[in-house]
N, C-alpha and C. Protein backbone atom coordinates (compact mmCIF):
# COMPACT_ATOMS: atom_id res chain seq x y z
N UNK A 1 2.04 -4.31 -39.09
CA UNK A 1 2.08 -3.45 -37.92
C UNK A 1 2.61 -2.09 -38.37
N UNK A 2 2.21 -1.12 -37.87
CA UNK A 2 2.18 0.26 -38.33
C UNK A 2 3.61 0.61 -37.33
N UNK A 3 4.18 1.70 -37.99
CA UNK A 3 5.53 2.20 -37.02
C UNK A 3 4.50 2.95 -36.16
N UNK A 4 4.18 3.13 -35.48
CA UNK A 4 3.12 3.63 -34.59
C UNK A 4 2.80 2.84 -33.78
N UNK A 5 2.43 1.48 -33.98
CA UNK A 5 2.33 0.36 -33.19
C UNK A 5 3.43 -0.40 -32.79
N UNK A 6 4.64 -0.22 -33.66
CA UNK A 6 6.14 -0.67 -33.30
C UNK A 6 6.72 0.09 -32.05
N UNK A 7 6.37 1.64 -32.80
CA UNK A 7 6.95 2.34 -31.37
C UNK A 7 6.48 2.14 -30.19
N UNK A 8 4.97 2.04 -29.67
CA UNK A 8 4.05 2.26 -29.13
C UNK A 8 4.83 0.34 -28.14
N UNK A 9 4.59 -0.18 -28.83
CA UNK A 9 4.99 -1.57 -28.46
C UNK A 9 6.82 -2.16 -27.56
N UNK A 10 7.58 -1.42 -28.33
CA UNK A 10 8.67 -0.93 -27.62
C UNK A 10 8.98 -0.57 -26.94
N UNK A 11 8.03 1.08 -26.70
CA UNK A 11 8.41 1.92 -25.17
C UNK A 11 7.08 0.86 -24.38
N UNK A 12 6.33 0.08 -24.67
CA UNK A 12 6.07 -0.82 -23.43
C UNK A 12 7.03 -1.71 -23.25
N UNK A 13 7.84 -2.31 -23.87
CA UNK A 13 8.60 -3.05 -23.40
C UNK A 13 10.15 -2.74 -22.57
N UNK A 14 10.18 -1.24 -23.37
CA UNK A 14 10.97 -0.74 -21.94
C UNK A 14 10.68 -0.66 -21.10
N UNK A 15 9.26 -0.06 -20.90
CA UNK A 15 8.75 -0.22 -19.63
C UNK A 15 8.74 -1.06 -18.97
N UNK A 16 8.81 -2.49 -19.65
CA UNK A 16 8.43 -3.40 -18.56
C UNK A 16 9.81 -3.89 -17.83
N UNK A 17 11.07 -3.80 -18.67
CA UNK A 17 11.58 -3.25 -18.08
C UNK A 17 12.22 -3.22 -16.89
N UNK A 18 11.64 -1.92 -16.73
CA UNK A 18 11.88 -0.92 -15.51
C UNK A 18 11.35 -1.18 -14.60
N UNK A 19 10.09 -1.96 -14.72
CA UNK A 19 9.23 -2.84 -13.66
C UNK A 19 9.91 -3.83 -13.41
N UNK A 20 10.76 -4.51 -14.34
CA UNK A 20 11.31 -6.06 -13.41
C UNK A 20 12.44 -5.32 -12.39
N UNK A 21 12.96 -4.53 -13.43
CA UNK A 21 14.12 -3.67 -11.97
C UNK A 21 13.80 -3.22 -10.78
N UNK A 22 13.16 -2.93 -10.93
CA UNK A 22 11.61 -2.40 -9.67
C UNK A 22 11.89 -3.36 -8.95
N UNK A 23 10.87 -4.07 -9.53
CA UNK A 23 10.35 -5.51 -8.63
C UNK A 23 11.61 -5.98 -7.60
N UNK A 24 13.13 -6.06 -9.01
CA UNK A 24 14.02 -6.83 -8.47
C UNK A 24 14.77 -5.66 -7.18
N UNK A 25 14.77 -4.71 -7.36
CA UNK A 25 15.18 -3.55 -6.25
C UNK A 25 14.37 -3.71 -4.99
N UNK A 26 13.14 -3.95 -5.12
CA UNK A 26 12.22 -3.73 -4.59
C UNK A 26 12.57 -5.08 -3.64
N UNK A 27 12.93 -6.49 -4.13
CA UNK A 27 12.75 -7.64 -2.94
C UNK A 27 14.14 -7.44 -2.64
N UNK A 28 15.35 -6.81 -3.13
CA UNK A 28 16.63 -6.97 -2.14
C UNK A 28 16.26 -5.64 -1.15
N UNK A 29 15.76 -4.58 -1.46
CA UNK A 29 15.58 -3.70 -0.38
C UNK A 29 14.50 -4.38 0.84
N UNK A 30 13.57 -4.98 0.46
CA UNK A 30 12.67 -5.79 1.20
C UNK A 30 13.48 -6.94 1.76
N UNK A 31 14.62 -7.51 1.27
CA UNK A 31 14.95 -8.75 2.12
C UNK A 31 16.10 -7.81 3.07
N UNK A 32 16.78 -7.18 2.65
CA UNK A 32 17.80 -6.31 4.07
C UNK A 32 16.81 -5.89 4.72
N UNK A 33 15.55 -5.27 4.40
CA UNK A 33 14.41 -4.44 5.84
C UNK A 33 14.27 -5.42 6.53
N UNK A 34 13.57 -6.45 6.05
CA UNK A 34 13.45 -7.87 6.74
C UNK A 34 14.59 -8.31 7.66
N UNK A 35 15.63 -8.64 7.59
CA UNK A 35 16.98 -9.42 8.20
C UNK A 35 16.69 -7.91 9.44
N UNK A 36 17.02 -6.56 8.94
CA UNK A 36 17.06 -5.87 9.89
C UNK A 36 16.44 -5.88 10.85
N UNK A 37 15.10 -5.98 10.61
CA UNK A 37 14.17 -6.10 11.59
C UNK A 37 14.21 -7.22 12.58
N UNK A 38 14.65 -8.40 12.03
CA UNK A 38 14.84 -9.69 12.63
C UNK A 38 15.34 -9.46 13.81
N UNK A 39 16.91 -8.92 12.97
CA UNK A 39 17.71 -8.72 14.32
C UNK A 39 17.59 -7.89 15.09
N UNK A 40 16.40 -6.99 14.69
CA UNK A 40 16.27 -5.45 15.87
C UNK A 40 15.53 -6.39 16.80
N UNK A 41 15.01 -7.19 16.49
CA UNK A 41 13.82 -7.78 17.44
C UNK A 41 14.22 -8.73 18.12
N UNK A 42 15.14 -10.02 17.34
CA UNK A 42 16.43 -10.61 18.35
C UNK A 42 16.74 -10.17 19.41
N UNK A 43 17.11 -9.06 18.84
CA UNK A 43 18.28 -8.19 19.99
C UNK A 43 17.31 -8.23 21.63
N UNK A 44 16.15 -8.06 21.08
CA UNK A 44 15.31 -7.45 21.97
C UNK A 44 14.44 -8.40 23.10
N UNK A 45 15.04 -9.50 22.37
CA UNK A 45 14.46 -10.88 22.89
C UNK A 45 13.31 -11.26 23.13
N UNK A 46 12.32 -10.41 21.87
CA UNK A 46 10.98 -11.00 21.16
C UNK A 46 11.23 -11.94 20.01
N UNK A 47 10.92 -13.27 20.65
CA UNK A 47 11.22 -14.72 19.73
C UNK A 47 10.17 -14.41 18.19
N UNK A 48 8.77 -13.65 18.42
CA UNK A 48 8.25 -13.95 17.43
C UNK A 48 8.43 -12.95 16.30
N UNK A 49 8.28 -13.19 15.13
CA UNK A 49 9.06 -12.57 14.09
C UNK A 49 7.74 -11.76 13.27
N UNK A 50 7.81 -10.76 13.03
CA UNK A 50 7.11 -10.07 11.82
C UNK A 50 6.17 -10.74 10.99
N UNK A 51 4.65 -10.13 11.03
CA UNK A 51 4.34 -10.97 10.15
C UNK A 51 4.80 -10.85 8.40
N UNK A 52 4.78 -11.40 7.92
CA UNK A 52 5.69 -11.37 6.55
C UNK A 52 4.36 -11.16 5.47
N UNK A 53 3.22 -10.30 5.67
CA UNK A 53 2.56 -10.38 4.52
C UNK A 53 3.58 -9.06 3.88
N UNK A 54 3.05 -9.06 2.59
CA UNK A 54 3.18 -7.62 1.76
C UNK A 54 2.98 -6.05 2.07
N UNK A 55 2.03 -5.85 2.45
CA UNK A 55 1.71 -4.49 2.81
C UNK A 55 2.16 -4.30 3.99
N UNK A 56 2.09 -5.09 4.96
CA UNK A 56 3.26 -4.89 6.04
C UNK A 56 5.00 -4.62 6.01
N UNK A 57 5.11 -5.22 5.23
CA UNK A 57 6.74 -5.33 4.61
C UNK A 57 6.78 -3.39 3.73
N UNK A 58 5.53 -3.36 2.60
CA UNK A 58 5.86 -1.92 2.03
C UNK A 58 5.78 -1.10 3.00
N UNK A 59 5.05 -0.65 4.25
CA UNK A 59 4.61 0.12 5.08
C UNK A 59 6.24 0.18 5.39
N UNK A 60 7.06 -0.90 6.18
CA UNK A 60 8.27 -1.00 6.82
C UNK A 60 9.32 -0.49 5.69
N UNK A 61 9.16 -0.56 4.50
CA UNK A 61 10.14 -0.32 3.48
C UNK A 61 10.28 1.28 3.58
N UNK A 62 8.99 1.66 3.16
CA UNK A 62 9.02 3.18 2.95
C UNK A 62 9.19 3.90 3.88
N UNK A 63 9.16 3.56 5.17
CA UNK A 63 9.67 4.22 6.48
C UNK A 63 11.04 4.43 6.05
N UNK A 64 11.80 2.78 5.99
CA UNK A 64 12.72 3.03 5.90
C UNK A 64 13.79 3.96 4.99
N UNK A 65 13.09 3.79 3.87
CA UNK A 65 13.39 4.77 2.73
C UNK A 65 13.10 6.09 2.87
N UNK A 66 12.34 6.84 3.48
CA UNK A 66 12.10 8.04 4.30
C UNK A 66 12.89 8.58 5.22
N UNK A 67 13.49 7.92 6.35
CA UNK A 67 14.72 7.62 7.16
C UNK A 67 15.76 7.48 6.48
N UNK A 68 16.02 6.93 5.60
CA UNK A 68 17.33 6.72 4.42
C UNK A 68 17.78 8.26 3.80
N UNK A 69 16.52 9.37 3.42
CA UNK A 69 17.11 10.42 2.61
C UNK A 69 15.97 11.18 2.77
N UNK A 70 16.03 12.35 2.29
CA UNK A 70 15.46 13.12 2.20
C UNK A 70 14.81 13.34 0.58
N UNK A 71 13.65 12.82 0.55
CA UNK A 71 13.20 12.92 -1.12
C UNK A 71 11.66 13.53 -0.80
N UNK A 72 11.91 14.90 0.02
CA UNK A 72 11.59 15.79 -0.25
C UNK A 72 10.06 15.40 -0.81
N UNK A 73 9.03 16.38 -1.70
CA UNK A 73 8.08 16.72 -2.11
C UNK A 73 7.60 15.51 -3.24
N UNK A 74 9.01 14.84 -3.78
CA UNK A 74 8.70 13.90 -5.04
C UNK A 74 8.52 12.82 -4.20
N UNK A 75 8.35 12.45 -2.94
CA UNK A 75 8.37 11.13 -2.58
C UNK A 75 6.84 10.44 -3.13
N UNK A 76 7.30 9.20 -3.60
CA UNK A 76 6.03 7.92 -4.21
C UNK A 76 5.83 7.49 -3.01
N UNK A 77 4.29 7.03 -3.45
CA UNK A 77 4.20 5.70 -2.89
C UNK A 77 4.05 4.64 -3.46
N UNK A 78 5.32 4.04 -3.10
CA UNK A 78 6.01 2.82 -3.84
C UNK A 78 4.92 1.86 -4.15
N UNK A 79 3.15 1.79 -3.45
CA UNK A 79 2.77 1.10 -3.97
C UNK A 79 1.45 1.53 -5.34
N UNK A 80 2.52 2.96 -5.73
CA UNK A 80 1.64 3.30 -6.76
C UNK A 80 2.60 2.72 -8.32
N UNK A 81 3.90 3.08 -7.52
CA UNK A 81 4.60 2.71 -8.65
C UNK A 81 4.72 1.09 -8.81
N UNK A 82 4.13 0.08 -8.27
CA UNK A 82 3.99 -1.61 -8.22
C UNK A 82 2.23 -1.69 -8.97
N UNK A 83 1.55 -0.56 -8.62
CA UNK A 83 0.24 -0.46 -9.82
C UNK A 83 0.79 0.22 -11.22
N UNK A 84 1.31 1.06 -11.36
CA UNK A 84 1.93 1.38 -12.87
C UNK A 84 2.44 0.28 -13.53
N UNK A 85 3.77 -0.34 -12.67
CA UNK A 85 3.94 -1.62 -13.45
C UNK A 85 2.75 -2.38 -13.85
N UNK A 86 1.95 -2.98 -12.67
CA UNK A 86 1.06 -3.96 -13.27
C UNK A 86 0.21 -3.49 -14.89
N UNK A 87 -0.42 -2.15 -14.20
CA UNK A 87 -0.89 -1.69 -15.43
C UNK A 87 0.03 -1.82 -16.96
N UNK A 88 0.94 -0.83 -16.68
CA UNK A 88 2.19 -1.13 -17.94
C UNK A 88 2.14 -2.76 -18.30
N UNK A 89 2.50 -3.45 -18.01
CA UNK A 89 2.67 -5.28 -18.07
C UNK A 89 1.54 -5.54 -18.41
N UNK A 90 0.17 -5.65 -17.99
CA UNK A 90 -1.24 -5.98 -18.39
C UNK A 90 -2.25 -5.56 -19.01
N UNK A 91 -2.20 -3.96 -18.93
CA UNK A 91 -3.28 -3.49 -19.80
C UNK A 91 -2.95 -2.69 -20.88
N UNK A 92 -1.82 -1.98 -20.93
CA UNK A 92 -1.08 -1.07 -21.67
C UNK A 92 -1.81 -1.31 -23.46
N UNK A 93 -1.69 -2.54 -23.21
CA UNK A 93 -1.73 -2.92 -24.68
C UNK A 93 -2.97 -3.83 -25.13
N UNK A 94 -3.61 -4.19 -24.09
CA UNK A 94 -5.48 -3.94 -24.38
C UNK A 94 -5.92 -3.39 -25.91
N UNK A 95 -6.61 -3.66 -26.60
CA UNK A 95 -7.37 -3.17 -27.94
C UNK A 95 -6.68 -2.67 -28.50
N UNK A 96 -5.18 -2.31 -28.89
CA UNK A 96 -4.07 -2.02 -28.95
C UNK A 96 -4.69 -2.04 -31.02
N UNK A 97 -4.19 -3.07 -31.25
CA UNK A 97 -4.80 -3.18 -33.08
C UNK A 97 -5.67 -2.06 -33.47
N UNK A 98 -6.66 -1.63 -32.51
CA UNK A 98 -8.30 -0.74 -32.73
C UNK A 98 -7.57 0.57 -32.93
N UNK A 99 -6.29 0.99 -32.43
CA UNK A 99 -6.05 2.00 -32.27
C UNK A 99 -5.25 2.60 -33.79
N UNK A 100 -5.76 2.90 -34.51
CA UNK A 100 -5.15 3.23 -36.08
C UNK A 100 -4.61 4.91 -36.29
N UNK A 101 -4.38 5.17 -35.43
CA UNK A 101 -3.59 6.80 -35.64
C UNK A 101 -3.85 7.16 -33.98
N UNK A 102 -2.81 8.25 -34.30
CA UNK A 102 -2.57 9.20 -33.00
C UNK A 102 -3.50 9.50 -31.87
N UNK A 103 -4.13 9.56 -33.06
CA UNK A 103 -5.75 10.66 -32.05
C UNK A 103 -6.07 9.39 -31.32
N UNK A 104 -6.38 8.27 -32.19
CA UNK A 104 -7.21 7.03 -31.35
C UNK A 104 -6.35 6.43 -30.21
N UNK A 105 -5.27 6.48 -30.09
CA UNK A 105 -3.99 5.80 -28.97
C UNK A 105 -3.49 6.75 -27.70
N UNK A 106 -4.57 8.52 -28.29
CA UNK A 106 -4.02 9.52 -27.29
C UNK A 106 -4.75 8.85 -25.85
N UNK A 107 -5.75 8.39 -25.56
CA UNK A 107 -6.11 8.29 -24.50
C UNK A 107 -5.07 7.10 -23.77
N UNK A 108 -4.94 6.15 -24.20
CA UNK A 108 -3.82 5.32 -23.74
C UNK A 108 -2.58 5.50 -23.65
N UNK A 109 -2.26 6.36 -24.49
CA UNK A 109 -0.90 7.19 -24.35
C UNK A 109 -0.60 8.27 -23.02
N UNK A 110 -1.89 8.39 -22.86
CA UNK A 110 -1.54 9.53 -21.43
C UNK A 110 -1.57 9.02 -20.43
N UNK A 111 -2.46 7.86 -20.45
CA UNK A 111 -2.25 6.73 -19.32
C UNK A 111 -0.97 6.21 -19.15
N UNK A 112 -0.57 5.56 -20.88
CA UNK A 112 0.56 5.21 -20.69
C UNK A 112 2.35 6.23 -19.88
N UNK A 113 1.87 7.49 -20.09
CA UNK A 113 3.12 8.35 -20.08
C UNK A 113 3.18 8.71 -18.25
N UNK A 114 1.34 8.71 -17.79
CA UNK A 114 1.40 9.08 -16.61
C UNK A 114 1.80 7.81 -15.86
N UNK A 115 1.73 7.00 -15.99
CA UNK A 115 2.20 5.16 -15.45
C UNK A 115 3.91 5.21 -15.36
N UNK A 116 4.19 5.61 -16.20
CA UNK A 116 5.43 5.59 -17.07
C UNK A 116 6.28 6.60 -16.01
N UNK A 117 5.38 7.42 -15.41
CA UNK A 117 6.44 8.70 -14.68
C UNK A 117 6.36 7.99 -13.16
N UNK A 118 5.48 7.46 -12.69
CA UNK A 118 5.09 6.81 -11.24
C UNK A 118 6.15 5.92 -11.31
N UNK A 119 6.18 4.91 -11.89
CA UNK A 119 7.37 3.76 -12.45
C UNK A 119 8.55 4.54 -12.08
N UNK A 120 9.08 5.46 -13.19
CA UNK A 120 10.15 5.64 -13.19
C UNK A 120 10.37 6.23 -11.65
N UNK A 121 9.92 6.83 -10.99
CA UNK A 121 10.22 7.39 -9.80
C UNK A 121 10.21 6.46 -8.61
N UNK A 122 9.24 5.65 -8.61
CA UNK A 122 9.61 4.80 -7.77
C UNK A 122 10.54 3.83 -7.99
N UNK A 123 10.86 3.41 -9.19
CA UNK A 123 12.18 3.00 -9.52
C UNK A 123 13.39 3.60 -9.11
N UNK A 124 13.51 4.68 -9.07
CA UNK A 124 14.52 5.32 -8.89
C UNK A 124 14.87 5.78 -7.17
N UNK A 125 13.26 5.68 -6.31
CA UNK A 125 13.82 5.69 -5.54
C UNK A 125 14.26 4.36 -4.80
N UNK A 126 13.87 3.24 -5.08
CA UNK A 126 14.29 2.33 -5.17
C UNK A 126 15.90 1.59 -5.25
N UNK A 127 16.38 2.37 -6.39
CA UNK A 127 17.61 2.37 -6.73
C UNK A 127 18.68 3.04 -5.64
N UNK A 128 18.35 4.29 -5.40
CA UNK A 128 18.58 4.84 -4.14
C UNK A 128 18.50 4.45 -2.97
N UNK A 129 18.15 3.56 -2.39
CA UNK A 129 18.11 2.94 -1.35
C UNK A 129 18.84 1.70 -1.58
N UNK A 130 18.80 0.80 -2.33
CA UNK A 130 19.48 -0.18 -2.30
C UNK A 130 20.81 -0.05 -3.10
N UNK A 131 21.35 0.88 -3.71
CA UNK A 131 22.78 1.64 -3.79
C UNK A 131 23.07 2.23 -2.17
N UNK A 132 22.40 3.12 -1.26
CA UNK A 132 22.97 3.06 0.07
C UNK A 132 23.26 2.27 0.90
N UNK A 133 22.14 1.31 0.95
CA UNK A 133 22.09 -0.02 1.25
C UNK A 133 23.69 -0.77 1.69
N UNK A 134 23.89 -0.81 0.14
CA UNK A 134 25.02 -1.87 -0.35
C UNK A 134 26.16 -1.13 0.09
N UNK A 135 26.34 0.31 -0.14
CA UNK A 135 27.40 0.97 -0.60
C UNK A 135 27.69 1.90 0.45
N UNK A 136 26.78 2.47 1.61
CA UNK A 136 26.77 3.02 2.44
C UNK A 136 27.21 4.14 2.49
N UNK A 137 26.61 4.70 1.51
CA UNK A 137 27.42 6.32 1.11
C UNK A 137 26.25 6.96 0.39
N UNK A 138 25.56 8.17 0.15
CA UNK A 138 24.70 8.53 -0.11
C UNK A 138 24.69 8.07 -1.87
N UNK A 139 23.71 7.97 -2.48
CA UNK A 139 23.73 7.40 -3.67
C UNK A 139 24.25 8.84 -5.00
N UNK A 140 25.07 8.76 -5.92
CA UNK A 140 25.05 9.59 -6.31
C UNK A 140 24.03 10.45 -7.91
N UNK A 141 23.58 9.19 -8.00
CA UNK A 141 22.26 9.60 -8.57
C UNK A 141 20.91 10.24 -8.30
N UNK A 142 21.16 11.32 -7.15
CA UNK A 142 19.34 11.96 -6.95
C UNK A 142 19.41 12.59 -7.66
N UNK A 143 17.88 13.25 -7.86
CA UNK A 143 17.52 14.20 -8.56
C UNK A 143 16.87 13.70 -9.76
N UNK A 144 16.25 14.39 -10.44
CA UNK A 144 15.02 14.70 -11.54
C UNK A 144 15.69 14.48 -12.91
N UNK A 145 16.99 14.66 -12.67
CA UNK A 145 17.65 14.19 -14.34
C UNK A 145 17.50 12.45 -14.31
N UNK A 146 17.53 11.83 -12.83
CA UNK A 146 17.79 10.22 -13.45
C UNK A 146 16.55 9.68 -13.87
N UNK A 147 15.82 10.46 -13.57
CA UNK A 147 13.77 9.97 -13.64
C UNK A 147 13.99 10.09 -15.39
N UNK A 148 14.25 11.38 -15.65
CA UNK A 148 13.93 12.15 -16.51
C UNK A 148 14.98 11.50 -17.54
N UNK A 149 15.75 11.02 -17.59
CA UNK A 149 16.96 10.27 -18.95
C UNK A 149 16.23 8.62 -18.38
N UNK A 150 15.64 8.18 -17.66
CA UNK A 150 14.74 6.71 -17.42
C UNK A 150 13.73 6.51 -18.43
N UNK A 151 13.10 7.92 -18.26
CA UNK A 151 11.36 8.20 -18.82
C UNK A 151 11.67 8.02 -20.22
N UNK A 152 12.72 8.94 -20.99
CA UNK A 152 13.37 9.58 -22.18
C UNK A 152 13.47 7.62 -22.95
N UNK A 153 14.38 7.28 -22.32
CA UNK A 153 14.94 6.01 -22.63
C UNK A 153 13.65 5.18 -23.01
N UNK A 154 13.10 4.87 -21.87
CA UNK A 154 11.71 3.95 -22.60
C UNK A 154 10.38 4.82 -23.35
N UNK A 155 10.42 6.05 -23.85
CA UNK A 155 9.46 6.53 -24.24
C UNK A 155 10.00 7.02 -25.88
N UNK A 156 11.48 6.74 -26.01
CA UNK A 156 12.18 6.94 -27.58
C UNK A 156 11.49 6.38 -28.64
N UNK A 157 11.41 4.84 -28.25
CA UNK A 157 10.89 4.14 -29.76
C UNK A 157 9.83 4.61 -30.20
N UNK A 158 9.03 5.42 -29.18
CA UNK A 158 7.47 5.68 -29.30
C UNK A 158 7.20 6.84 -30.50
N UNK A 159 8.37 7.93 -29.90
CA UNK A 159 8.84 9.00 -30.54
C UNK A 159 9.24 8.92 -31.78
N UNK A 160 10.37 7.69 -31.92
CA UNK A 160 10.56 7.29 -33.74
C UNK A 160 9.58 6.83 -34.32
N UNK A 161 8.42 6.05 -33.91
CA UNK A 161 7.52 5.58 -34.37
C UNK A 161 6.44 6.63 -34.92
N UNK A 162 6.02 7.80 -34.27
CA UNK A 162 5.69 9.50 -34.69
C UNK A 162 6.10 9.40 -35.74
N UNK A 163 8.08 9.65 -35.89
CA UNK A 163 8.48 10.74 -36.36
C UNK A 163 8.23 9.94 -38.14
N UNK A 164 8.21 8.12 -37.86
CA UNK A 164 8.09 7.81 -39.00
C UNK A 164 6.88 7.72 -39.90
N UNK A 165 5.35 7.90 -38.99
CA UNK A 165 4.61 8.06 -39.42
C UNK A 165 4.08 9.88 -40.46
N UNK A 166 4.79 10.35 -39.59
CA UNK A 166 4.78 12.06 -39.90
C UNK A 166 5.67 11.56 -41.26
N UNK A 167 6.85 11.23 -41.29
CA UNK A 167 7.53 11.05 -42.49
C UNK A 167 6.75 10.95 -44.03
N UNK A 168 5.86 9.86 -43.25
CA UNK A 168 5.16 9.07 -44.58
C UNK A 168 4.28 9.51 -45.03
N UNK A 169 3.43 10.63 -43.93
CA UNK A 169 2.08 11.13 -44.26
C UNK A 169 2.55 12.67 -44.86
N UNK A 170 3.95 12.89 -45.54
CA UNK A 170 4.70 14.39 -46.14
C UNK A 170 4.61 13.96 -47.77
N UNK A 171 4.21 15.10 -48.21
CA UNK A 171 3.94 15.00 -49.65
C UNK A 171 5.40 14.64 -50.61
């Protein structure tokens, strides 16, 4: 395996990651929307309960997360960043061997980096909501640096994996 394919292989596995955190952010913020709703509707003394598919539940999430803060112009839709994961997790690494230098991995690499930024943001807003959630105080992580030291973090090994190929290919 080439340091190119080490790196390349790594920052997917950070990535993935960042998708189980996701995921796992993603069903405790989904099980408090849920209970909430229960009881808004309790209260209200409609016996029958929500239907509980998926896209019903994200629709109710991201309201709520919209209502939660103000995220402005960067707001996801959280169900782009639950397709980045999948992608990241399933295809990322497709024909992966075929790819023998830079040039040949750039097209998957931009896929990979643009996946990689959807992720991290909906991760993060994610994180943000279920830190208010819990903690009931505005979260103190907003802003573009936590995306941006997320992205950094799982996209490093990729970077050493470059810097060692550049190494090797110096007279």
């Amino acid at each position: 395996m080439t340091p190119l394919h080490a790196g390349y292989l790594a920052a997917v596995g950070r990535a993935v990651a960042i998708g189980q955190e996701m995921e796992d952010l993603a069903k405790h913020v989904g099980v408090v929307t849920a209970v909430t709703e229960e009881r808004r509707r309790e209260s209200q003394g409609d016996p029958m309960l929500a239907e509980r598919t998926m896209n019903k539940r994200l629709a109710r999430l991201i309201e709520v997360l919209e209502q939660a803060g103000d995220f402005g112009d960067d707001t996801v839709d959280l169900d782009r960043g639950r397709l980045a994961r999948n992608w990241i997790a399933h295809e990322s690494c497709l024909q992966l061997p075929l790819a023998r230098s830079v040039d040949a991995l750039a097209p998957r690499l931009r896929r990979f980096v643009t996946e990689l930024r959807v992720l991290v943001r909906a991760n993060h807003l994610l994180a943000i909501a279920s830190f208010e959630i819990a903690e009931r105080k505005p979260a103190p992580f907003r802003g573009g640096a936590y995306c941006q030291a997320m992205f950094e973090w799982a996209f490093e090994p990729f970077l050493d994996g470059i810097g060692q190929v550049i190494e090797n290919q110096s007279p």
